[in-house]
C-alpha atoms as a PDB file:
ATOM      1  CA  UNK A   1     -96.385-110.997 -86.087  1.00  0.00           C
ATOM      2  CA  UNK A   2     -98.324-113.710 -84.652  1.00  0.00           C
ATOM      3  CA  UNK A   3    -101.677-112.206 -82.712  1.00  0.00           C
ATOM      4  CA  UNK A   4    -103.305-113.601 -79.704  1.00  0.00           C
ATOM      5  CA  UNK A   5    -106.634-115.532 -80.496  1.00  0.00           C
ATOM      6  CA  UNK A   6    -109.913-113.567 -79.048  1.00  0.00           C
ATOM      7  CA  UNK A   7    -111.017-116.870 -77.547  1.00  0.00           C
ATOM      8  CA  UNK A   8    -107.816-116.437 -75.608  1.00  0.00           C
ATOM      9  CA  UNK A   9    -107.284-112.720 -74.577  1.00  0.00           C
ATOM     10  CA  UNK A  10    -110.980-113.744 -73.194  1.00  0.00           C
ATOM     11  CA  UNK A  11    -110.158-116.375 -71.187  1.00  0.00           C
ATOM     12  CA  UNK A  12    -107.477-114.805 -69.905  1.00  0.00           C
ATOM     13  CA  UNK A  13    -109.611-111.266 -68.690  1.00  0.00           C
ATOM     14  CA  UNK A  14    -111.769-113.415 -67.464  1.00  0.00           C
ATOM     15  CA  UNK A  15    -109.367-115.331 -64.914  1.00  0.00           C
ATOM     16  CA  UNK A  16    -107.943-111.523 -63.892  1.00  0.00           C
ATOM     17  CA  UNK A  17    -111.372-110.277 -63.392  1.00  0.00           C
ATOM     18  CA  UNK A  18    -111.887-113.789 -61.031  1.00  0.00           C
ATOM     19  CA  UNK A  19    -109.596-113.096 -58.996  1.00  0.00           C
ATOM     20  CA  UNK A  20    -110.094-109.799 -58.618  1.00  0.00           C
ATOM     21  CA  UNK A  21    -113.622-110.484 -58.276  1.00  0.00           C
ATOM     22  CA  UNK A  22    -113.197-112.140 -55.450  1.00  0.00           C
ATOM     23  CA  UNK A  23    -110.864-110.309 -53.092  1.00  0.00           C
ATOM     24  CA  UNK A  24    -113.454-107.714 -53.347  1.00  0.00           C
ATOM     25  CA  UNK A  25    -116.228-110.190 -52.084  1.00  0.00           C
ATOM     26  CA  UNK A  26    -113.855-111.611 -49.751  1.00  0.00           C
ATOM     27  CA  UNK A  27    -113.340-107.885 -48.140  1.00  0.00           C
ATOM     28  CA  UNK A  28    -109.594-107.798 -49.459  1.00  0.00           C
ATOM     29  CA  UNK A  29    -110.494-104.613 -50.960  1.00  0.00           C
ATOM     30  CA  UNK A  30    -113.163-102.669 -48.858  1.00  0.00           C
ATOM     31  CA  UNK A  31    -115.844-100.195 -49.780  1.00  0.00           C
ATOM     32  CA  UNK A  32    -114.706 -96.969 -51.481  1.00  0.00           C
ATOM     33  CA  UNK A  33    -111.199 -98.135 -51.221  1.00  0.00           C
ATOM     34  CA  UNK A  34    -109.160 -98.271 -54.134  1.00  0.00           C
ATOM     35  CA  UNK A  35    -107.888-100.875 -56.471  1.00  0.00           C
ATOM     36  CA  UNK A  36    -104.420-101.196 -57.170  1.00  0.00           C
ATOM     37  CA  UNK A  37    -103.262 -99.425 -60.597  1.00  0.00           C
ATOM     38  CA  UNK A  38    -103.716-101.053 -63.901  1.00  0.00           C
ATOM     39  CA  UNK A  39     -99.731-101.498 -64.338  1.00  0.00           C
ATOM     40  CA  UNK A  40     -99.522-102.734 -60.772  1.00  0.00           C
ATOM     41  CA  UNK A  41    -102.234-105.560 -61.407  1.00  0.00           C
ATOM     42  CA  UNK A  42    -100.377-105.856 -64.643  1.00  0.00           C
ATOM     43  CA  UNK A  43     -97.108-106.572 -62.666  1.00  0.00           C
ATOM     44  CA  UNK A  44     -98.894-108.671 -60.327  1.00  0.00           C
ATOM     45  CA  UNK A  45    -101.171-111.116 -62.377  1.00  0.00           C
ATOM     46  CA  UNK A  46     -98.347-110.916 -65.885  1.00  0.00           C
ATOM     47  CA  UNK A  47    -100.990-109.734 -67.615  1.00  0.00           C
ATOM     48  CA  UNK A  48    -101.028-107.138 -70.704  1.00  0.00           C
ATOM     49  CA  UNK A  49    -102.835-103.594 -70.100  1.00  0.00           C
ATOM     50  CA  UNK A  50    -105.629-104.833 -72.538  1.00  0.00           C
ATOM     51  CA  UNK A  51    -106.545-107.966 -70.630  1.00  0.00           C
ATOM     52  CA  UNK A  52    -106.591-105.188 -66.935  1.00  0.00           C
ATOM     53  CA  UNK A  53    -109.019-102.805 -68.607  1.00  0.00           C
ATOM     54  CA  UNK A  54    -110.850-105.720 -70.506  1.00  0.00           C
ATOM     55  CA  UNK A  55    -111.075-107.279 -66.428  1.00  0.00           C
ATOM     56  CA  UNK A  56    -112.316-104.000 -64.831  1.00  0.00           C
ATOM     57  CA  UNK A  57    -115.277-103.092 -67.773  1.00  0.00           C
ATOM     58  CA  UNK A  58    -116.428-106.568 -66.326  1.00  0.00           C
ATOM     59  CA  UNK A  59    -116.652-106.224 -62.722  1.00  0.00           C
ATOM     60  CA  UNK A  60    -117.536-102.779 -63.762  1.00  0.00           C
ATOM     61  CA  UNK A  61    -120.480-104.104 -65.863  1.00  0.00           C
ATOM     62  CA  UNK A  62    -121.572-106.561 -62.657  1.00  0.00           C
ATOM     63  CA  UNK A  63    -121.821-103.319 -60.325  1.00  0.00           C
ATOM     64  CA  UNK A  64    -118.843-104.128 -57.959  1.00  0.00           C
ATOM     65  CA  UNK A  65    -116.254-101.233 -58.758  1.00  0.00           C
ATOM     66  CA  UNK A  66    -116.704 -97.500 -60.854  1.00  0.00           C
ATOM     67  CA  UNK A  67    -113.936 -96.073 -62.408  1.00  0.00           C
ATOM     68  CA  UNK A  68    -113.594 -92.156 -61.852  1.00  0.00           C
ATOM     69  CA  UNK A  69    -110.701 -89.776 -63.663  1.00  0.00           C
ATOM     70  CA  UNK A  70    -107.823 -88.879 -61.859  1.00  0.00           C
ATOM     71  CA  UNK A  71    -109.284 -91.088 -58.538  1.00  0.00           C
ATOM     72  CA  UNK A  72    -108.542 -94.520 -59.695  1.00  0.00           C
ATOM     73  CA  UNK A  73    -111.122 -97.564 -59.465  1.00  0.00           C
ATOM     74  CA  UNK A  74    -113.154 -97.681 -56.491  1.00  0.00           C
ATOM     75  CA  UNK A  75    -115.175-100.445 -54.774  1.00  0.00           C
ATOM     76  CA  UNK A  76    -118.524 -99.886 -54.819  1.00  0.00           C
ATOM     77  CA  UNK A  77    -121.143-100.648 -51.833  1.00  0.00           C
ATOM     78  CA  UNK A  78    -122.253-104.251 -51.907  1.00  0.00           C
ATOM     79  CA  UNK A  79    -126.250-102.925 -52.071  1.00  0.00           C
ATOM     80  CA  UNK A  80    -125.194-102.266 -56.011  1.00  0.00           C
ATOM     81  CA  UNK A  81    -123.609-104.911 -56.917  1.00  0.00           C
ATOM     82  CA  UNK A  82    -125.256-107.405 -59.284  1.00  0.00           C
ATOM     83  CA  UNK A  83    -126.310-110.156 -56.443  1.00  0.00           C
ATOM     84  CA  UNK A  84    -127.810-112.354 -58.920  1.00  0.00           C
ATOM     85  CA  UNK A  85    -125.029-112.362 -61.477  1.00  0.00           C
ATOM     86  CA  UNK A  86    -123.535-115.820 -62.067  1.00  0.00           C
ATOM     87  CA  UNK A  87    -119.987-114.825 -61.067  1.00  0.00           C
ATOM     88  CA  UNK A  88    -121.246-112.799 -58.368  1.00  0.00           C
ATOM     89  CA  UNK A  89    -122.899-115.489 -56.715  1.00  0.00           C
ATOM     90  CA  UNK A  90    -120.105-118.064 -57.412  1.00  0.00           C
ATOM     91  CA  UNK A  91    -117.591-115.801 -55.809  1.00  0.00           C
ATOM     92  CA  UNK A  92    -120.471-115.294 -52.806  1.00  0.00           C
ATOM     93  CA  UNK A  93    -120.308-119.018 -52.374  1.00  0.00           C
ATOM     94  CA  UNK A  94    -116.482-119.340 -52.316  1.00  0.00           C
ATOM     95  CA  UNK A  95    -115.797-116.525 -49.679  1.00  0.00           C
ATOM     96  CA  UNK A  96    -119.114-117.368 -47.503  1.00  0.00           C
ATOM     97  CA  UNK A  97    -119.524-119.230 -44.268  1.00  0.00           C
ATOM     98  CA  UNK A  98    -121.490-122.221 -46.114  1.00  0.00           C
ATOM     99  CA  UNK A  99    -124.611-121.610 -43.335  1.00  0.00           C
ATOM    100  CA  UNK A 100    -125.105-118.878 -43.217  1.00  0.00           C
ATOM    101  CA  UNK A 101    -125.096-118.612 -47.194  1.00  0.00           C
ATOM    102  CA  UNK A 102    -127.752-121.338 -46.785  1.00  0.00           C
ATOM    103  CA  UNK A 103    -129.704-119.485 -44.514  1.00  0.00           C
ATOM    104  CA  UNK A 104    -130.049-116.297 -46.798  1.00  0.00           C
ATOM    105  CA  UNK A 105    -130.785-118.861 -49.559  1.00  0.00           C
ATOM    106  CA  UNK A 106    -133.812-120.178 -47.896  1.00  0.00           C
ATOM    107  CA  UNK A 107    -134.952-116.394 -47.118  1.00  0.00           C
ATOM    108  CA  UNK A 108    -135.336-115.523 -50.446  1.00  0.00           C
ATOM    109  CA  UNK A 109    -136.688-118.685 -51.494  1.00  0.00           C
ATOM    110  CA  UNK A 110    -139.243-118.355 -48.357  1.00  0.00           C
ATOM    111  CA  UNK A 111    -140.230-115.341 -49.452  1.00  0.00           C
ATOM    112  CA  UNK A 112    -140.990-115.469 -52.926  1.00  0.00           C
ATOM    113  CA  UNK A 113    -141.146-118.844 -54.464  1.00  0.00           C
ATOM    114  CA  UNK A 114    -144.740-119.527 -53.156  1.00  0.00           C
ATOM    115  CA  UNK A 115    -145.390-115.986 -54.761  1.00  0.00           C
ATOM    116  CA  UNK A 116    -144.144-117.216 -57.777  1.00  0.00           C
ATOM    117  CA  UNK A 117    -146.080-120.880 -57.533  1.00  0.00           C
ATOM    118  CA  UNK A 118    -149.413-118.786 -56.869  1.00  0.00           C
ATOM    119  CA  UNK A 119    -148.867-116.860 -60.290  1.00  0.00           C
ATOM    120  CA  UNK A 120    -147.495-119.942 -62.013  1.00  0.00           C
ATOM    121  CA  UNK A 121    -151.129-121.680 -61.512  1.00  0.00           C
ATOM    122  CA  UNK A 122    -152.646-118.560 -63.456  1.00  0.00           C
ATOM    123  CA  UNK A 123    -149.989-117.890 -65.979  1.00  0.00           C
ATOM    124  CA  UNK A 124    -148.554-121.108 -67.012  1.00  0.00           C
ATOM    125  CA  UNK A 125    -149.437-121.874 -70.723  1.00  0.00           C
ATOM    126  CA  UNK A 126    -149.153-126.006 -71.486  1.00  0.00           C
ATOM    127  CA  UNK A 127    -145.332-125.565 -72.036  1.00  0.00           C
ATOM    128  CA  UNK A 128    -144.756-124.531 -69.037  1.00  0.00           C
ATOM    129  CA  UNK A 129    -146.962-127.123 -66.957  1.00  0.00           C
ATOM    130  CA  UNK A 130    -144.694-129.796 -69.084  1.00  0.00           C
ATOM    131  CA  UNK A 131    -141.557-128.487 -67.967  1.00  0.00           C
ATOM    132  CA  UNK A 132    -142.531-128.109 -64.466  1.00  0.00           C
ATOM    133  CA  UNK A 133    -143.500-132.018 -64.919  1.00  0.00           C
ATOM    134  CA  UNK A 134    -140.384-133.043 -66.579  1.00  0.00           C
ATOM    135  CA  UNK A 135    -138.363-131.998 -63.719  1.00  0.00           C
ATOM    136  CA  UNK A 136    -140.522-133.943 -61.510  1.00  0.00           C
ATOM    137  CA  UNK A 137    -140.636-136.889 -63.871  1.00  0.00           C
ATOM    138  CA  UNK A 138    -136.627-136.908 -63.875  1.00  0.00           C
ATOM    139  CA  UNK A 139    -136.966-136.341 -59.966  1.00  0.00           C
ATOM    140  CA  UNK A 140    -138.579-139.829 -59.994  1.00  0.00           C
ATOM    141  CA  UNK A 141    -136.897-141.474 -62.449  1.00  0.00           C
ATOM    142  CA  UNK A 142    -133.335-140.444 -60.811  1.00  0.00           C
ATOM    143  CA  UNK A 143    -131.026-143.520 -59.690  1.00  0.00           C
ATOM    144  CA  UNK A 144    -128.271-141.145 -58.409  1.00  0.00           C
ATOM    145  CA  UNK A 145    -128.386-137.738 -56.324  1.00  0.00           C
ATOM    146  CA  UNK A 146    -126.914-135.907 -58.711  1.00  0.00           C
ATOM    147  CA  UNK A 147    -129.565-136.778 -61.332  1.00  0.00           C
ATOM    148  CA  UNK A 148    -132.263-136.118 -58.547  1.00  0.00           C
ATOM    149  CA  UNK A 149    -130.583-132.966 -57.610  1.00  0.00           C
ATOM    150  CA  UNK A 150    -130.290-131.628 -61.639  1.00  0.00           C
ATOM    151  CA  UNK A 151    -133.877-132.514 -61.201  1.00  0.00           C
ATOM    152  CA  UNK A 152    -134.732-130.832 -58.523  1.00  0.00           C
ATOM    153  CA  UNK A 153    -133.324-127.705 -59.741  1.00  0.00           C
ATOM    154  CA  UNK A 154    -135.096-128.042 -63.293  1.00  0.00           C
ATOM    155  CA  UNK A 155    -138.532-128.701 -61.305  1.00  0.00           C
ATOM    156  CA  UNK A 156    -137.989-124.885 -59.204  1.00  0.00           C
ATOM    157  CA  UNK A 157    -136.760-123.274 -62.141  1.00  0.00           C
ATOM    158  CA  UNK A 158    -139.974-124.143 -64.427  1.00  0.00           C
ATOM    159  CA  UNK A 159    -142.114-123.237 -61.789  1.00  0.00           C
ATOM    160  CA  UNK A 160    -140.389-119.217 -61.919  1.00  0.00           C
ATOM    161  CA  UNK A 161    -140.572-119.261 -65.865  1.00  0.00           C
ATOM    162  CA  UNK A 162    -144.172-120.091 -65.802  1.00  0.00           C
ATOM    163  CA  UNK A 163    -144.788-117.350 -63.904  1.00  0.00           C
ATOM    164  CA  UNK A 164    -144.337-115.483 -67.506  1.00  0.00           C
ATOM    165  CA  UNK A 165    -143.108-112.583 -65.412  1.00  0.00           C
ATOM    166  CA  UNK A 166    -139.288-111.774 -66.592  1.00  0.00           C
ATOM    167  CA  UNK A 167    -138.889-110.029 -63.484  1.00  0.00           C
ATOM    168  CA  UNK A 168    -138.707-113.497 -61.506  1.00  0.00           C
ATOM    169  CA  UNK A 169    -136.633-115.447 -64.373  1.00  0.00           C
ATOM    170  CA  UNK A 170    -133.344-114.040 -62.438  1.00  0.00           C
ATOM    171  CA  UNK A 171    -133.874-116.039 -59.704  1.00  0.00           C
ATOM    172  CA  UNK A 172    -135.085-119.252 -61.384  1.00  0.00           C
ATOM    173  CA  UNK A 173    -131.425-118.320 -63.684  1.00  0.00           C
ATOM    174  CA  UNK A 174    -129.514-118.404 -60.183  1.00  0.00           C
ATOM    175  CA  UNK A 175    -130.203-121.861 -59.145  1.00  0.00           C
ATOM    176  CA  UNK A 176    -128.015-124.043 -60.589  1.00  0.00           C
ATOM    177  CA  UNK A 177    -125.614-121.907 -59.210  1.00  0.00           C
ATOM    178  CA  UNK A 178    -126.824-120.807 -56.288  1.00  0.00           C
ATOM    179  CA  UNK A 179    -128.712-123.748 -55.097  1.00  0.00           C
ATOM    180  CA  UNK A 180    -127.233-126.823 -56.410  1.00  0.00           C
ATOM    181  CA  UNK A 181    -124.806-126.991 -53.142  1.00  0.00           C
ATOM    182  CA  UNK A 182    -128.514-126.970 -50.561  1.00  0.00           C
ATOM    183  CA  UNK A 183    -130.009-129.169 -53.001  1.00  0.00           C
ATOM    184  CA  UNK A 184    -126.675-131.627 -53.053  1.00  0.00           C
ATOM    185  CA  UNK A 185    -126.481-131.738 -49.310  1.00  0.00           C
ATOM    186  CA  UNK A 186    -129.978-132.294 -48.646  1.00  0.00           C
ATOM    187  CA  UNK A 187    -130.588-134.738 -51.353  1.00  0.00           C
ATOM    188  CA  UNK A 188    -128.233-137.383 -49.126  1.00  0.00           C
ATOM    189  CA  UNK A 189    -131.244-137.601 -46.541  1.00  0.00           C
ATOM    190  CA  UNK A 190    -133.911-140.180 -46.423  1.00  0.00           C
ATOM    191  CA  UNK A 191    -136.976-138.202 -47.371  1.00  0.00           C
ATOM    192  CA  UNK A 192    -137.362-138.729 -51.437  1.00  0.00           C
ATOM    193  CA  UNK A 193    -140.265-140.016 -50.850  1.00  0.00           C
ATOM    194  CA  UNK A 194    -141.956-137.540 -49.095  1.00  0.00           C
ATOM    195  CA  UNK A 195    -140.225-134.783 -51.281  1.00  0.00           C
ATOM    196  CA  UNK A 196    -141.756-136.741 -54.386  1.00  0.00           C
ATOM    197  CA  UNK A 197    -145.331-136.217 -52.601  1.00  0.00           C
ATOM    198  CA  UNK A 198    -144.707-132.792 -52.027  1.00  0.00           C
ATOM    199  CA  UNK A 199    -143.168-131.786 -55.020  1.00  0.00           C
ATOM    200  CA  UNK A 200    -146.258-133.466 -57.072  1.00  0.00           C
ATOM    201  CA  UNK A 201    -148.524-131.291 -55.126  1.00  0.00           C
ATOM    202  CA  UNK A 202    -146.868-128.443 -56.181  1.00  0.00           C
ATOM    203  CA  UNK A 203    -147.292-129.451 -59.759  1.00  0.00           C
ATOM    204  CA  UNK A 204    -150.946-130.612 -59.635  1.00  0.00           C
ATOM    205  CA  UNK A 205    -151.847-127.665 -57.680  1.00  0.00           C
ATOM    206  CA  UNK A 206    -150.539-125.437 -60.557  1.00  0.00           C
ATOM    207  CA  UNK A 207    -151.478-127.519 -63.675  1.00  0.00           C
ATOM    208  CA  UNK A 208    -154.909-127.787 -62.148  1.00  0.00           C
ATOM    209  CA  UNK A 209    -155.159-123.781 -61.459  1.00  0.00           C
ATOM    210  CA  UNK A 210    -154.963-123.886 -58.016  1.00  0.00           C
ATOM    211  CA  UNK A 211    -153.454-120.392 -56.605  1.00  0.00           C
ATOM    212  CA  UNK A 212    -153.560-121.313 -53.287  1.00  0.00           C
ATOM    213  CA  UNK A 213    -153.249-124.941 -53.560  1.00  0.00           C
ATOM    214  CA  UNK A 214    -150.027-123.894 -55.002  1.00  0.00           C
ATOM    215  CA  UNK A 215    -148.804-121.021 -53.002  1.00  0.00           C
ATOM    216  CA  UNK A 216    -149.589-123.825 -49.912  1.00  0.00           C
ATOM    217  CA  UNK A 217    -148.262-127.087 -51.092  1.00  0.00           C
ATOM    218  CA  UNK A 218    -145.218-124.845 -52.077  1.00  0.00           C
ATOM    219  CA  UNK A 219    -144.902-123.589 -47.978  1.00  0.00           C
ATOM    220  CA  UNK A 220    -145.182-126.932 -46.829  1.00  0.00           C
ATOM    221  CA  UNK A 221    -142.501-128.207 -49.368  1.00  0.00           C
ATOM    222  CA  UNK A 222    -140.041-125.193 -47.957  1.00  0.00           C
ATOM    223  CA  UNK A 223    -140.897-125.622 -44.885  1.00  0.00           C
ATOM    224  CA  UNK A 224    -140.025-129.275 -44.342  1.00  0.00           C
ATOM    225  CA  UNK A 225    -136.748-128.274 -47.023  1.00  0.00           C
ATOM    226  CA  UNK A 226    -135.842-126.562 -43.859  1.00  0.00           C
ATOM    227  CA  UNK A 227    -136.118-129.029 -41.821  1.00  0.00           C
ATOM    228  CA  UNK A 228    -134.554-131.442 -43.615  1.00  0.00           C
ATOM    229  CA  UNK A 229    -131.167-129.243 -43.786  1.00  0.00           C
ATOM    230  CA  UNK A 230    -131.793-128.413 -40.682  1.00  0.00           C
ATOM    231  CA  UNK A 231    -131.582-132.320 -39.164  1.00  0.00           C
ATOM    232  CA  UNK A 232    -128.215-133.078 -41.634  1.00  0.00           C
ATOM    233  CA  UNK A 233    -126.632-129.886 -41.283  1.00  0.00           C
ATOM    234  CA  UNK A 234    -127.307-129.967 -37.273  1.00  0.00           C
ATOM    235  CA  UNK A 235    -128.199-126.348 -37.431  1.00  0.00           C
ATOM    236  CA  UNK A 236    -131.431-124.407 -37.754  1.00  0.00           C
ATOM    237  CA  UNK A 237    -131.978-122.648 -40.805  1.00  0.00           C
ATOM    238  CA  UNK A 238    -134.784-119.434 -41.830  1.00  0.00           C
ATOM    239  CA  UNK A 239    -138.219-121.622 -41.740  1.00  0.00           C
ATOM    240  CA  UNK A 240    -141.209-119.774 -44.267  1.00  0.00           C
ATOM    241  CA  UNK A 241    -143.867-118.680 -41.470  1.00  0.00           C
ATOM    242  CA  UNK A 242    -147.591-118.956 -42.715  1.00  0.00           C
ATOM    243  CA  UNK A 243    -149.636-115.795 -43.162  1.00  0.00           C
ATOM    244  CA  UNK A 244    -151.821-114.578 -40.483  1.00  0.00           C
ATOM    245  CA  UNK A 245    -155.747-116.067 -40.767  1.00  0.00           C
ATOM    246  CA  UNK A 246    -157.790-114.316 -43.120  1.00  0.00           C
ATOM    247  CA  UNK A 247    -154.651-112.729 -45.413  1.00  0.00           C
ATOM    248  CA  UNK A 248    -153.514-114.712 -48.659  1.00  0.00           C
END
């Protein structure tokens, strides 16, 4: 009897637990309600048993369902699912209203990627100061958006892995998923040059040591992020507000 590569029974749990994945980020399949039977997703996806349980230890294993005895599968509360899972995100982006995904984007960047700048300038070992200037480097060098855009992303990344905290390497991990479609749209505008300026400020501020050179150059770089997206996408978008006088 012939036996079904690994490499294959993998690929194929993977597509069931995508499109499973999805109608529960979609709202298909609400909080606390069930999930239809293994032999009924069998039925509906011609899929073996194996490949269904294989599926549901996955989304399992990302937070969105728990499986209980004798209650079935259950969707769990979106507060514990994995947010900043790969697939997670990916399904976020295909079943979200593009702004306002873009908005909550910019939040989170808002609030902690100055944070993370402001520790970069006192934790970065030379390594890390390289990286953060190879993405700008390729930033410059870039003939095309997308080469300015896989940039981009390499530059914001560095700058959370030279914060040698592990804690923010998640986020800078999330990017190329989460970000590349902000970074895409606002890379058609007209403001390299100024984003050049700013981004080199954010790298001389934290290969010179600079903590609040860097957590500053990094709000002004957000801020006028914002306000480039704001200007193409003709709507306004979460803008980083400074700190009151006298606070860091």
């Amino acid at each position: 009897m012939f036996r079904t590569p690994d490499a294959l029974i993998r690929n194929v749990h993977s597509q069931v637990a995508d499109r499973v994945g999805i109608s529960i980020v979609r709202g298909d399949v609400g909080v606390g309600e069930t999930l239809p039977s293994e032999m009924q997703i069998c039925e509906m996806m011609d899929v073996s048993r194996t490949v269904v349980r294989e599926a549901i230890r996955t989304l399992t294993g990302k937070g969105l369902v728990e499986a209980r005895p004798k209650s079935g599968t259950r969707v769990r509360p979106p507060e514990q699912w994995n947010q900043l899972d790969p697939d997670v995100l990916r399904w976020r982006l295909e079943t979200s209203e593009m702004d306002t995904y873009l908005n909550k984007l910019f939040q989170l960047r808002c609030a902690v990627e100055p944070a993370a700048a402001a520790l970069a300038a006192t934790a970065a070992g030379q390594a890390d100061i390289a990286r953060i200037r190879a993405g700008y480097e390729g930033m410059a060098a870039a003939k095309v958006n997308e080469a300015f855009v896989a940039a981009d992303i390499a530059f914001h990344q560095a700058i959370y892995f030279a914060t040698r905290n592990e804690f923010f390497w998640p986020i800078a991990q999330m990017f190329d998923i989460a970000l590349r479609q902000s970074f895409t749209i606002a890379a058609r505008g007209s403001h390299r040059a100024r984003a050049l300026v700013e981004h080199h400020a954010v790298l001389e501020a934290i290969a010179t040591g600079n903590v609040e050179g860097a957590r500053e150059a990094t709000n002004v770089l957000l801020k006028n992020s914002v306000d480039d997206l704001t200007r193409i996408r003709g709507r306004e978008f979460a803008a980083p507000k400074a700190p009151p006088r006298g606070r860091s």
